[in-house]
N, C-alpha and C. Protein backbone atom coordinates (compact mmCIF):
# COMPACT_ATOMS: atom_id res chain seq x y z
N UNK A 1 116.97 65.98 161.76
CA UNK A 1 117.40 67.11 162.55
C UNK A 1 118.30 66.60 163.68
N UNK A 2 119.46 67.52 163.66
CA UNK A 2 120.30 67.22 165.00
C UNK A 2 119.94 67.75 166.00
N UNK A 3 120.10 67.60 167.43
CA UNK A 3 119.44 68.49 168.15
C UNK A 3 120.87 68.93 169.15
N UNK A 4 120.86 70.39 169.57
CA UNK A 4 121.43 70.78 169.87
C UNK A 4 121.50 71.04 171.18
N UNK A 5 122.03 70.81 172.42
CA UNK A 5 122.21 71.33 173.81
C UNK A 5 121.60 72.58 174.11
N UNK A 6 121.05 73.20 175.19
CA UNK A 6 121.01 74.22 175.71
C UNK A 6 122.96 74.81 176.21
N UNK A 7 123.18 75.94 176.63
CA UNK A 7 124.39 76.24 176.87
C UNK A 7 124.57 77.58 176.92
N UNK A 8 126.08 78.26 177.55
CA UNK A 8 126.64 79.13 177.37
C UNK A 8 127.69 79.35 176.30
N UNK A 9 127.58 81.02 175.02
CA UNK A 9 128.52 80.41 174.53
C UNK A 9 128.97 82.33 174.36
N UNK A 10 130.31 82.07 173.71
CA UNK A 10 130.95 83.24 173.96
C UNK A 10 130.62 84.25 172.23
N UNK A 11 130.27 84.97 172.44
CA UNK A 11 129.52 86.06 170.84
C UNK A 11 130.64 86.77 171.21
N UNK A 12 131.20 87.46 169.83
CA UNK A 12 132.17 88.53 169.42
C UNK A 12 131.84 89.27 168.72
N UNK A 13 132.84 90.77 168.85
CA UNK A 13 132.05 91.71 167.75
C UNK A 13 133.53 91.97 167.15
N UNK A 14 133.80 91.69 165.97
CA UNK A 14 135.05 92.01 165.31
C UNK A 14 135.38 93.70 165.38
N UNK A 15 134.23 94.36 165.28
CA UNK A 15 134.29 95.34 164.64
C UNK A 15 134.99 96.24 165.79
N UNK A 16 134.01 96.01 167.02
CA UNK A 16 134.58 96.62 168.29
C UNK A 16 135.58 95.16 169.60
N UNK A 17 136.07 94.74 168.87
CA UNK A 17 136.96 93.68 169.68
C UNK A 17 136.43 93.27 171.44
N UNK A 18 135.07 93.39 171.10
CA UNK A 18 134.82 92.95 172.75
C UNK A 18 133.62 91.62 172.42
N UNK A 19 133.74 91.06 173.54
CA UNK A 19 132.84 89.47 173.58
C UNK A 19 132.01 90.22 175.03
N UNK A 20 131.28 88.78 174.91
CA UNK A 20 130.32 88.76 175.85
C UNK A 20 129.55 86.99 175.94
N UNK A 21 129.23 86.92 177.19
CA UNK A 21 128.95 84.79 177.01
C UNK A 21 127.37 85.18 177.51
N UNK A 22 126.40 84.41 176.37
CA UNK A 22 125.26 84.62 176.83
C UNK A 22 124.62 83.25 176.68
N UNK A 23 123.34 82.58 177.24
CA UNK A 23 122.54 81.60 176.91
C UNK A 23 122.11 81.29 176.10
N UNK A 24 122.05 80.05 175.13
CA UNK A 24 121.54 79.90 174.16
C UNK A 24 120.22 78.48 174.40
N UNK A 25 119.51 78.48 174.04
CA UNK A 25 118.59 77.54 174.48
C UNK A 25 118.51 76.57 173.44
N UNK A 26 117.94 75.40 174.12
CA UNK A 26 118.38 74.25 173.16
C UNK A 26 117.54 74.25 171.77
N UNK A 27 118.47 73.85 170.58
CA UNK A 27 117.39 73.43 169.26
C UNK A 27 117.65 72.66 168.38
N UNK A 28 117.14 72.79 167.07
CA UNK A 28 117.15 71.29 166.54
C UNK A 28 117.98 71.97 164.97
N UNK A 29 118.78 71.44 164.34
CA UNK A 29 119.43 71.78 163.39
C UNK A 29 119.38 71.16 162.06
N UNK A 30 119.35 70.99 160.87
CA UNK A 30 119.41 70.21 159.82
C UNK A 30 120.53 69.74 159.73
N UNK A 31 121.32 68.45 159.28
CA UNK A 31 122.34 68.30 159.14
C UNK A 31 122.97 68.19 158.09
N UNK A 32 121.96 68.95 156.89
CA UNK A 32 122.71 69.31 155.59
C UNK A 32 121.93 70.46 155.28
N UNK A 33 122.67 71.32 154.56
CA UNK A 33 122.29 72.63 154.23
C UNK A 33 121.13 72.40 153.21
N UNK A 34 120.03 73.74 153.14
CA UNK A 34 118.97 73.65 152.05
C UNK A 34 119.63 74.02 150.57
N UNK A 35 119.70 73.00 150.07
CA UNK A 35 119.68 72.61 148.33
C UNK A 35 118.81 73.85 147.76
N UNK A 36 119.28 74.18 146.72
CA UNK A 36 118.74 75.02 145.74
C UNK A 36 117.48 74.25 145.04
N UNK A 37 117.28 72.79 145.24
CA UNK A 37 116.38 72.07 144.59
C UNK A 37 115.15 72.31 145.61
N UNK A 38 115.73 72.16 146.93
CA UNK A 38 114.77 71.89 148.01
C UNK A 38 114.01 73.78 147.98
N UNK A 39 115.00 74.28 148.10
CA UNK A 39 114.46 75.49 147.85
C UNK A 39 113.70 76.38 146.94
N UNK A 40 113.70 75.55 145.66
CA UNK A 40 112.70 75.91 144.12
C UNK A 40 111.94 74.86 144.59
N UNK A 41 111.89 73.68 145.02
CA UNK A 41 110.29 72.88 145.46
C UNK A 41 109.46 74.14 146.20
N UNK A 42 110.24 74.48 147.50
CA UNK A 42 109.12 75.00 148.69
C UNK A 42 108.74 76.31 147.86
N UNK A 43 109.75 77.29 147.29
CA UNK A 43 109.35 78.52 146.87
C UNK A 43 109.29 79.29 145.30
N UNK A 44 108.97 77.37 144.83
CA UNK A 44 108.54 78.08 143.15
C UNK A 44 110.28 78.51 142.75
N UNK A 45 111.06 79.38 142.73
CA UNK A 45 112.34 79.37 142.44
C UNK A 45 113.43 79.33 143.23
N UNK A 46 114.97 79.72 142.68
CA UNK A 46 116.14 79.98 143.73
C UNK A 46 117.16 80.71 142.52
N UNK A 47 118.04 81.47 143.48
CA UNK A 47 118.66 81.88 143.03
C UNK A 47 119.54 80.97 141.79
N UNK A 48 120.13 81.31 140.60
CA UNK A 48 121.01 80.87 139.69
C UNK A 48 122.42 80.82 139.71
N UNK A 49 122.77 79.14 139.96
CA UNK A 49 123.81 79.06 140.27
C UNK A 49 124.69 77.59 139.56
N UNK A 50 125.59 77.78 138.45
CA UNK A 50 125.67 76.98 137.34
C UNK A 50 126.70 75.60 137.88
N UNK A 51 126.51 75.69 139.43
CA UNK A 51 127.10 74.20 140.10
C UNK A 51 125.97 73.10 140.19
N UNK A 52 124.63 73.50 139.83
CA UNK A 52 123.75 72.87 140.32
C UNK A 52 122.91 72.43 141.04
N UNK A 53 121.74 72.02 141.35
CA UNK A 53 120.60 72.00 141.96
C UNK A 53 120.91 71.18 143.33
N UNK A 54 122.14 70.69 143.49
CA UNK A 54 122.02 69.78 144.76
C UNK A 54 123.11 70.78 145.40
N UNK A 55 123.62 71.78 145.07
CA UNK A 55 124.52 72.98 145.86
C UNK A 55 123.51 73.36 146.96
N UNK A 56 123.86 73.67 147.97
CA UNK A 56 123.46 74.91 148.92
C UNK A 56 122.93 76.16 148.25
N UNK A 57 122.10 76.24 148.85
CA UNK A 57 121.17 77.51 148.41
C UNK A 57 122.50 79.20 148.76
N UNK A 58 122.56 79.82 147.68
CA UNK A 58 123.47 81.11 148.48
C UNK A 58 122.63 82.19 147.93
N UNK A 59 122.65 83.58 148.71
CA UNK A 59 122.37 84.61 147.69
C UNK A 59 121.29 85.16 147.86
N UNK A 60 120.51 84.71 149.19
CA UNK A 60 118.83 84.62 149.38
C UNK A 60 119.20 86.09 150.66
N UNK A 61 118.20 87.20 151.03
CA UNK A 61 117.96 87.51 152.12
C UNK A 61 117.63 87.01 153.01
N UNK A 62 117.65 87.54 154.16
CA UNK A 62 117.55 87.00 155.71
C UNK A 62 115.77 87.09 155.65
N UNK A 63 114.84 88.03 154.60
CA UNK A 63 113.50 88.18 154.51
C UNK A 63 112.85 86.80 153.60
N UNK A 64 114.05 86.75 152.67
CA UNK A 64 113.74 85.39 152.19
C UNK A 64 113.68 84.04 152.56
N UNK A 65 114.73 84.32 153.36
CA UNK A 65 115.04 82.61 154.52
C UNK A 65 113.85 82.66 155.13
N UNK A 66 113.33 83.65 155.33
CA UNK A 66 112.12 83.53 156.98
C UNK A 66 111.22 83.31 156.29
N UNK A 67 110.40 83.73 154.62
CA UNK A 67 109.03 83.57 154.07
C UNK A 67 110.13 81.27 153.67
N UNK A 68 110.67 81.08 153.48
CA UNK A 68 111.66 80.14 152.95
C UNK A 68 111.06 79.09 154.53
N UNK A 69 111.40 79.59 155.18
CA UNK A 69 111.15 78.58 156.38
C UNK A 69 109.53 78.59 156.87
N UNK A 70 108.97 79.78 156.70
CA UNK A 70 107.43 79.62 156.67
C UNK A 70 106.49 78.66 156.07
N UNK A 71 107.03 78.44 155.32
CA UNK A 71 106.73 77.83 153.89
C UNK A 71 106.97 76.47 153.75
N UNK A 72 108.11 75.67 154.63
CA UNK A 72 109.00 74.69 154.91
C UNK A 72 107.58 74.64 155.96
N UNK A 73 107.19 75.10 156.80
CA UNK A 73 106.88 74.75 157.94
C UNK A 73 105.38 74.36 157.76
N UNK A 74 104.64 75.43 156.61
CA UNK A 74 103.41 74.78 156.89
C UNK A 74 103.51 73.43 155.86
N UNK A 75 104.13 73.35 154.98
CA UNK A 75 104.13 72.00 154.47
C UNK A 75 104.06 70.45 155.30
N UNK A 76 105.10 71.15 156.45
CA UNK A 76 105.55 69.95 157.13
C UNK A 76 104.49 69.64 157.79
N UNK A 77 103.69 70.71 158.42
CA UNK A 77 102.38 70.70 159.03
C UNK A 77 102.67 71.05 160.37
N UNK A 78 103.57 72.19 160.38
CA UNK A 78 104.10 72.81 161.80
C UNK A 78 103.48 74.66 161.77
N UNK A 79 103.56 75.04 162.93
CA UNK A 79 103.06 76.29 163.03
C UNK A 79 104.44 76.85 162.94
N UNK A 80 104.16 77.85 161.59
CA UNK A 80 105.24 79.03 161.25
C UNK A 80 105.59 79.74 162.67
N UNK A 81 106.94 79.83 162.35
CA UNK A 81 107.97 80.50 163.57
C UNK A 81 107.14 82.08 163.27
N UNK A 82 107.42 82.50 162.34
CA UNK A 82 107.70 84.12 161.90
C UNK A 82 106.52 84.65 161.30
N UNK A 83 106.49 86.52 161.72
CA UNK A 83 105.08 86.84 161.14
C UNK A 83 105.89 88.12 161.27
N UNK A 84 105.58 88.67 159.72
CA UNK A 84 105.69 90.17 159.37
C UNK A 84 104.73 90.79 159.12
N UNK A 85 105.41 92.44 158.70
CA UNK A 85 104.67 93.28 158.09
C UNK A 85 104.87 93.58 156.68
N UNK A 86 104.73 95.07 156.79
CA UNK A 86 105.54 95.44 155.39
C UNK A 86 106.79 96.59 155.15
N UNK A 87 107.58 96.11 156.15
CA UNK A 87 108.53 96.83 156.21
C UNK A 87 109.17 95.78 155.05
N UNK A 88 109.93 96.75 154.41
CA UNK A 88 110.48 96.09 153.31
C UNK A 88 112.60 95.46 153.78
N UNK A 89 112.52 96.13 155.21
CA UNK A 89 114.07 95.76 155.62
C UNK A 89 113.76 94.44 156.96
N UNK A 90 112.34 94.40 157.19
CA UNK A 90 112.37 93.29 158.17
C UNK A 90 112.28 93.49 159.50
N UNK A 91 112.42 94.81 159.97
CA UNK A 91 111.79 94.91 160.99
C UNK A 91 111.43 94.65 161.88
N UNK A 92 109.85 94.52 161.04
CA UNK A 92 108.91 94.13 162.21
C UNK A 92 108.50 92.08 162.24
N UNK A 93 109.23 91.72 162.04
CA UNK A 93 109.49 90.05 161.21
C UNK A 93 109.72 89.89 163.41
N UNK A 94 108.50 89.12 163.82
CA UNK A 94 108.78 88.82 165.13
C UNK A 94 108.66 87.07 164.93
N UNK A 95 109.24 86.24 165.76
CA UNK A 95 109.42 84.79 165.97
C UNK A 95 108.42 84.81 167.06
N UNK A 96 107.36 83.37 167.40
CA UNK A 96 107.27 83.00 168.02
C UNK A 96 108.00 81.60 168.50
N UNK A 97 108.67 81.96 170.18
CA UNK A 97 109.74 80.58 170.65
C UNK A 97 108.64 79.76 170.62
N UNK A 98 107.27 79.92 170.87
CA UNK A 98 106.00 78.46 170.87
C UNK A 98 106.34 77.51 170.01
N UNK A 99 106.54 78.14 169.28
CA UNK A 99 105.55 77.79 167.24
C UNK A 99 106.94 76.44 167.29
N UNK A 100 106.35 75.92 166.45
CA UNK A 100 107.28 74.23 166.20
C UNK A 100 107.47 74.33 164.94
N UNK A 101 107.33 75.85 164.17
CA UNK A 101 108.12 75.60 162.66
C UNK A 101 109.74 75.84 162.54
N UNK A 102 109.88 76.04 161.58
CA UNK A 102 111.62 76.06 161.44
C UNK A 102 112.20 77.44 161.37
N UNK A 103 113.20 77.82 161.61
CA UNK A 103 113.68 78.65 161.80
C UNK A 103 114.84 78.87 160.73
């Protein structure tokens, strides 16, 4: 993991052409994207994609990344970031900043 600075940084909204600079707090990053291999280890499958198993994972929901990193996390032997319900759009999917799993 790389670890990343705390900082100010500038967010845009294409849609309505206005920015805004807000805080971002410091964190830790992978420095290669999750593999479609790494991703059928932690979650039994991955999406089908005929470049192969050492490609970047594409194609997954934002509900899938979060059960995807849950999953990553208790392996590692870290307390899961994320805890849902059953909203089926995600919702109610809250982070704890405590928790030392992955994001």
């Amino acid at each position: 993991m790389v670890a990343i600075p705390a900082g100010r940084i500038l967010l845009r909204d294409e849609g309505t052409s206005t920015g805004w600079k807000t805080e971002v707090g410091a964190f830790r990053l992978a420095p290669y994207p999750v593999t479609r291999e790494l991703y059928r280890a932690v979650l039994g499958e991955a999406p089908a994609n005929p470049a192969g198993p050492r490609t970047p994972v594409t194609d997954v929901s934002w509900l899938e990344a979060v059960r995807f990193c849950d999953l990553l996390s208790r392996e590692a032997g870290l307390d899961p970031c994320y805890s849902a319900g059953d909203d089926p759009d995600g919702q109610d999917v809250v982070c704890d900043p405590e928790a030392g799993g992955y994001r």
